[in-house]
C-alpha atoms as a PDB file:
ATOM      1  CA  UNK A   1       0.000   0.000   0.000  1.00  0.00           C
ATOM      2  CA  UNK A   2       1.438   3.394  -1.156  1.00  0.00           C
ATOM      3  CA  UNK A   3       0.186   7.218  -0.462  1.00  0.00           C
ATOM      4  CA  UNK A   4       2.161   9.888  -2.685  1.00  0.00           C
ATOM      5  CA  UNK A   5       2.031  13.367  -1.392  1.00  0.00           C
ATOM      6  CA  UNK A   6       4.055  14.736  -3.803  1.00  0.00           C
ATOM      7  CA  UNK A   7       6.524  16.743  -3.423  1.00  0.00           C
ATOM      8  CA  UNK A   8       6.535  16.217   0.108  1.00  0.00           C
ATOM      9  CA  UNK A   9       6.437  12.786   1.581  1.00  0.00           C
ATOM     10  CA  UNK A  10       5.181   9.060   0.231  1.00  0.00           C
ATOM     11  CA  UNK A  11       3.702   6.486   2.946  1.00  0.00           C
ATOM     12  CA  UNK A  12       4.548   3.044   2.814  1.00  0.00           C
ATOM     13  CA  UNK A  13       2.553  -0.083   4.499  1.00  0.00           C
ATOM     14  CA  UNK A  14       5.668  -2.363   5.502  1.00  0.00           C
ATOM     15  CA  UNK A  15       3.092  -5.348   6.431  1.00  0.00           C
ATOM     16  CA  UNK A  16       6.213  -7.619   7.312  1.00  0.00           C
ATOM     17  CA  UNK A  17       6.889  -5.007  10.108  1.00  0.00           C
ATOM     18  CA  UNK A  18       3.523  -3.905  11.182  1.00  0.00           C
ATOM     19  CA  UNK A  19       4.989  -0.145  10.327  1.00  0.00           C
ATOM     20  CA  UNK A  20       4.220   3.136   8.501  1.00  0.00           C
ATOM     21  CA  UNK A  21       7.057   4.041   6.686  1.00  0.00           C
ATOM     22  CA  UNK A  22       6.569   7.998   5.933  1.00  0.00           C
ATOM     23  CA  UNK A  23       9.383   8.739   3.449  1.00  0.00           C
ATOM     24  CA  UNK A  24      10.074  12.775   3.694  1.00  0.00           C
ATOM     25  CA  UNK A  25      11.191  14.283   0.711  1.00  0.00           C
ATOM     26  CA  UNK A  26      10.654  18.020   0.883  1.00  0.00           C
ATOM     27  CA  UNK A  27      10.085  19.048   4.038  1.00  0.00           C
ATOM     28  CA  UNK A  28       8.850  22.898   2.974  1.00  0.00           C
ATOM     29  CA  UNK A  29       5.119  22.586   3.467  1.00  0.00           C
ATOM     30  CA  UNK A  30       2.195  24.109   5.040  1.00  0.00           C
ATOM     31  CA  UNK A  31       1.076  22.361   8.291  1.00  0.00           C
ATOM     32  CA  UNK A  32      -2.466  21.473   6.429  1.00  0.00           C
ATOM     33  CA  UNK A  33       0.066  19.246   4.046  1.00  0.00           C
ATOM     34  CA  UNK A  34       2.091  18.347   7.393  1.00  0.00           C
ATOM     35  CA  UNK A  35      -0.961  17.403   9.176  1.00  0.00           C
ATOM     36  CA  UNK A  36      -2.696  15.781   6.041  1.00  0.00           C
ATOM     37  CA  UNK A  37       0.177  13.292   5.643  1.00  0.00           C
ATOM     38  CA  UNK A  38       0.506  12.707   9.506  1.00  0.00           C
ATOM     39  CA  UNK A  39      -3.277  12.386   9.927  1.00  0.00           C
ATOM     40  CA  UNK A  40      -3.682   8.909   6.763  1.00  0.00           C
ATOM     41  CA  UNK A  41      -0.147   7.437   8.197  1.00  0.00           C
ATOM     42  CA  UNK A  42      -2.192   7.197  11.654  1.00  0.00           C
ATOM     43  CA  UNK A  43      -5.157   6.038   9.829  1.00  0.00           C
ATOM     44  CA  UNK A  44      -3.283   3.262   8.658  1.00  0.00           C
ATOM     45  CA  UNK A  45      -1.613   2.437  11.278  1.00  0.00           C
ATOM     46  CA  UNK A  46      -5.209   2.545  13.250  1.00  0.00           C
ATOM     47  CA  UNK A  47      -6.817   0.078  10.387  1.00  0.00           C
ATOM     48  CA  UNK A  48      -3.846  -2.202  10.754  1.00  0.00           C
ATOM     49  CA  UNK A  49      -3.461  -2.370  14.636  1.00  0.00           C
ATOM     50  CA  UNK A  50       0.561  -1.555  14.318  1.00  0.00           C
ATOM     51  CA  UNK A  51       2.166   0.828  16.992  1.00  0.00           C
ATOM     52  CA  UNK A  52       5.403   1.199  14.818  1.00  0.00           C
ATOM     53  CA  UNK A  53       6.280   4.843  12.938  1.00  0.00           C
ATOM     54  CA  UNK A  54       8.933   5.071  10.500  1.00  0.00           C
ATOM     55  CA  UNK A  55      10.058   8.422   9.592  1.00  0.00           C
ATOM     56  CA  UNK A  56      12.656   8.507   7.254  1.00  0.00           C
ATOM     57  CA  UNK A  57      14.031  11.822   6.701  1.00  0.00           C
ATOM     58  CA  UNK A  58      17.291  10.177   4.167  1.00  0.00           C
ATOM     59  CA  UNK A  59      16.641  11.462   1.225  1.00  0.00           C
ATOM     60  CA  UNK A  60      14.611  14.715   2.174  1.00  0.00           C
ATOM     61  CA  UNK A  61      15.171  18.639   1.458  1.00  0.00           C
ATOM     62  CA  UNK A  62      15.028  21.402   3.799  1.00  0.00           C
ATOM     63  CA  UNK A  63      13.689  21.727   7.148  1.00  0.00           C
ATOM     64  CA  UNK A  64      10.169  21.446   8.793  1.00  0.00           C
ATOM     65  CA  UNK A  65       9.156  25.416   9.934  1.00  0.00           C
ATOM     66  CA  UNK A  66       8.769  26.598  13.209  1.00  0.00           C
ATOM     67  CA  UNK A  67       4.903  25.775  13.653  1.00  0.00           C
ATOM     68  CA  UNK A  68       5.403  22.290  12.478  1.00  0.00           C
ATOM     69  CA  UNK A  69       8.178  21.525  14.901  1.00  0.00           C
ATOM     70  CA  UNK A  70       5.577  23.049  17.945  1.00  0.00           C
ATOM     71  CA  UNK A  71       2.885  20.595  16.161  1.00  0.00           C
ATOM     72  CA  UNK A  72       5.228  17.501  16.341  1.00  0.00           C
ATOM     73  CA  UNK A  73       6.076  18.058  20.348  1.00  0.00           C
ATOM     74  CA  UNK A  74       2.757  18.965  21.173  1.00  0.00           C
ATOM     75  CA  UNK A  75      -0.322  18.110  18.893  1.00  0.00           C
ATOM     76  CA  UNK A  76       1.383  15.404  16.821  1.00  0.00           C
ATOM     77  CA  UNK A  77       2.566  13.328  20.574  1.00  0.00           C
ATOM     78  CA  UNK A  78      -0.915  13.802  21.633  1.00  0.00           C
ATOM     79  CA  UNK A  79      -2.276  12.222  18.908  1.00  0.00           C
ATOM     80  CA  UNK A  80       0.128   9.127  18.347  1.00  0.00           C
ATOM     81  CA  UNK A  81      -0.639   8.177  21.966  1.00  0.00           C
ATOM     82  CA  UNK A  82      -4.308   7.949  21.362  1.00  0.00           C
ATOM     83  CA  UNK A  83      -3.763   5.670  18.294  1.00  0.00           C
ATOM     84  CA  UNK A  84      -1.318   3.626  20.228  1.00  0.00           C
ATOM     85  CA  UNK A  85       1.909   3.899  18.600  1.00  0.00           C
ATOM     86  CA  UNK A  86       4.865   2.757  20.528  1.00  0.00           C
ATOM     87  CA  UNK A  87       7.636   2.906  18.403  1.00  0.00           C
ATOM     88  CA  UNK A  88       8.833   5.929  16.643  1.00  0.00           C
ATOM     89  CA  UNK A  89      11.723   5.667  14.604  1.00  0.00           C
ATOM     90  CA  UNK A  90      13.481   8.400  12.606  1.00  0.00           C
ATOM     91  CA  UNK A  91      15.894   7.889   9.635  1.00  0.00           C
ATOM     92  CA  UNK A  92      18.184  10.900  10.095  1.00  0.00           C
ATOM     93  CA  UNK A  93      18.911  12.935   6.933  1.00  0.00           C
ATOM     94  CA  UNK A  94      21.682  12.051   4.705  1.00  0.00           C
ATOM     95  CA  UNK A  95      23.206  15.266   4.599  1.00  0.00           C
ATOM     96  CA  UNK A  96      23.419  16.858   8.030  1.00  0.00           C
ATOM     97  CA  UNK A  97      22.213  19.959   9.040  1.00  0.00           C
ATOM     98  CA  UNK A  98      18.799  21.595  10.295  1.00  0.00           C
ATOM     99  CA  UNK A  99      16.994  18.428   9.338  1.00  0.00           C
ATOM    100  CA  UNK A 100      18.874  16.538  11.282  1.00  0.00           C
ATOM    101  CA  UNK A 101      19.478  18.305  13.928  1.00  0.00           C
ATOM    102  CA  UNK A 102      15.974  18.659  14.246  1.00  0.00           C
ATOM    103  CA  UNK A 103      15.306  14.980  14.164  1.00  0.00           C
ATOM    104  CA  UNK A 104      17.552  14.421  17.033  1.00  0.00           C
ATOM    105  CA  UNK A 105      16.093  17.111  19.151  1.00  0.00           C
ATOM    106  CA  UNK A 106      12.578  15.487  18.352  1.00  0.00           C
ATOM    107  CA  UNK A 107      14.118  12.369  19.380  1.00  0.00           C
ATOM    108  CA  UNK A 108      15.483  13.600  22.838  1.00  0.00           C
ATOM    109  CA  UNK A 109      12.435  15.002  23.507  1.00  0.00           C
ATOM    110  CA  UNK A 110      10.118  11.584  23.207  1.00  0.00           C
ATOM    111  CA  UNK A 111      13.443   9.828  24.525  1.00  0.00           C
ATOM    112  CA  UNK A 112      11.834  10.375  28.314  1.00  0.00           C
ATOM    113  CA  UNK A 113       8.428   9.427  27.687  1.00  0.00           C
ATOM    114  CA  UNK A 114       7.422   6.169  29.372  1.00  0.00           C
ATOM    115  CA  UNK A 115       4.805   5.588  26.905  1.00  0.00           C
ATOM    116  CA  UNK A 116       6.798   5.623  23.438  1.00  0.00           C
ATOM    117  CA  UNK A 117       9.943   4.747  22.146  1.00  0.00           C
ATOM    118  CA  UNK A 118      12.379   6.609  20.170  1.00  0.00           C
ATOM    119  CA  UNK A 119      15.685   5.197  18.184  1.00  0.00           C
ATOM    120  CA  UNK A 120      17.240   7.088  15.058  1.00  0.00           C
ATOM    121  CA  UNK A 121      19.449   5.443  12.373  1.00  0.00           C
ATOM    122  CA  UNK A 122      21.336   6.301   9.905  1.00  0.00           C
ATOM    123  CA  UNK A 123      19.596   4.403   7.332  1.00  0.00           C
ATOM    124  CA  UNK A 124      16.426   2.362   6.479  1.00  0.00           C
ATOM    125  CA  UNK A 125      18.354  -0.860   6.430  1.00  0.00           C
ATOM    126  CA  UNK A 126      19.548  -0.314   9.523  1.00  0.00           C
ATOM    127  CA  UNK A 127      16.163   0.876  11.170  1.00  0.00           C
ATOM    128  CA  UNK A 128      14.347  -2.152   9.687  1.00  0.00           C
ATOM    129  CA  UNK A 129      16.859  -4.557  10.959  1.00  0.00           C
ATOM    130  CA  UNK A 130      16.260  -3.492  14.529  1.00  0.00           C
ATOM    131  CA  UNK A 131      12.488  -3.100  13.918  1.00  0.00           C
ATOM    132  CA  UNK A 132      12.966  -6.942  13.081  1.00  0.00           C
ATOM    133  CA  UNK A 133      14.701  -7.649  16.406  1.00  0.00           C
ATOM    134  CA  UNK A 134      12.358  -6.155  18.543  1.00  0.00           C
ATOM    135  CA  UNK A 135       9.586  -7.480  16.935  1.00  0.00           C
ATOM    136  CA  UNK A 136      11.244 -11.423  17.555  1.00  0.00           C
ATOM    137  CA  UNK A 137      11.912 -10.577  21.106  1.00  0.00           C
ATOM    138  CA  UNK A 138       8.149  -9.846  21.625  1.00  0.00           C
ATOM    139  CA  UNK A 139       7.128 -12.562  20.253  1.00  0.00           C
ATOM    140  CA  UNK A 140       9.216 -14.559  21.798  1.00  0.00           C
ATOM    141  CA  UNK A 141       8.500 -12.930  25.452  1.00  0.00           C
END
C-alpha cells in the first residue's frame, strides 16, 4: 500500500513489520500538508493495529518550519498516543544539518516518555533490521 504526497512525503505499508514508513522528501510545506500526511499514516496504522512509525528523513530537502516543529512536540505526541503507537523511529537525513538536527532534538524530547519509544538510524536498512529484532523478542517474550 502506497500514499504519494508529492513533493513532500510518500507512505509506505511495511506489512512484514507492522509499520508506517513515511518517506520525507521536501520538508517545505504548510502544516495542512504536514498534518494531512501525519493524519492517513495514523489512519493506517489505526486500520492495521501496528504501533510502529517510521520516519525517514534520508533522502529529504530542507527543514520542517517553526509551527510544524511546535505541532510535532505537542499536537502530533498527543495524537500518536491515542492511536497507540509505541515505536517511533526516525531515519536521520543524509546530509546533516537543520533536518537533522531537528530529528535528534525530536528524538530527545520523546526519549523520556514512558509511553513511546524513540531510536534514530542512519539508514532504512539499519532501522528495519532493529524493527525486526524487537519485533522477535516480543514474540518470543
Amino acid at each position: 500500500m502506497r500514499y504519494n504526497f508529492d513533493p513532500h512525503a510518500e507512505i509506505i505499508w511495511l506489512e512484514d513489520y507492522q509499520a508506517v514508513h513515511v518517506k520525507w522528501k521536501r520538508l517545505y510545506m504548510s502544516l495542512e500538508r504536514f498534518n494531512e500526511i501525519c493524519s492517513k499514516a495514523m489512519e493506517i496504522l489505526s486500520e492495521h493495529n501496528a504501533v510502529n512509525w517510521i520516519a525517514d528523513q534520508y533522502e529529504s530537502e530542507g527543514a520542517f518550519n517553526k509551527e510544524i516543529h511546535d505541532t510535532i512536540n505537542g499536537e502530533l505526541y498527543v495524537q500518536a498516543q491515542k492511536v497507540g503507537i509505541k515505536r517511533v523511529m526516525g531515519v536521520l537525513p543524509r546530509e546533516a544539518g537543520l533536518s537533522s538536527l531537528s530529528t535528534k532534538r525530536w528524538v530527545n524530547n520523546v526519549a523520556g516518555r514512558e509511553d513511546m519509544s524513540m531510536d534514530s538510524f542512519a539508514t532504512l536498512e539499519d532501522c528495519l533490521a532493529w524493527l525486526k529484532q524487537e519485533l522477535n523478542a516480543s514474540q518470543t517474550n
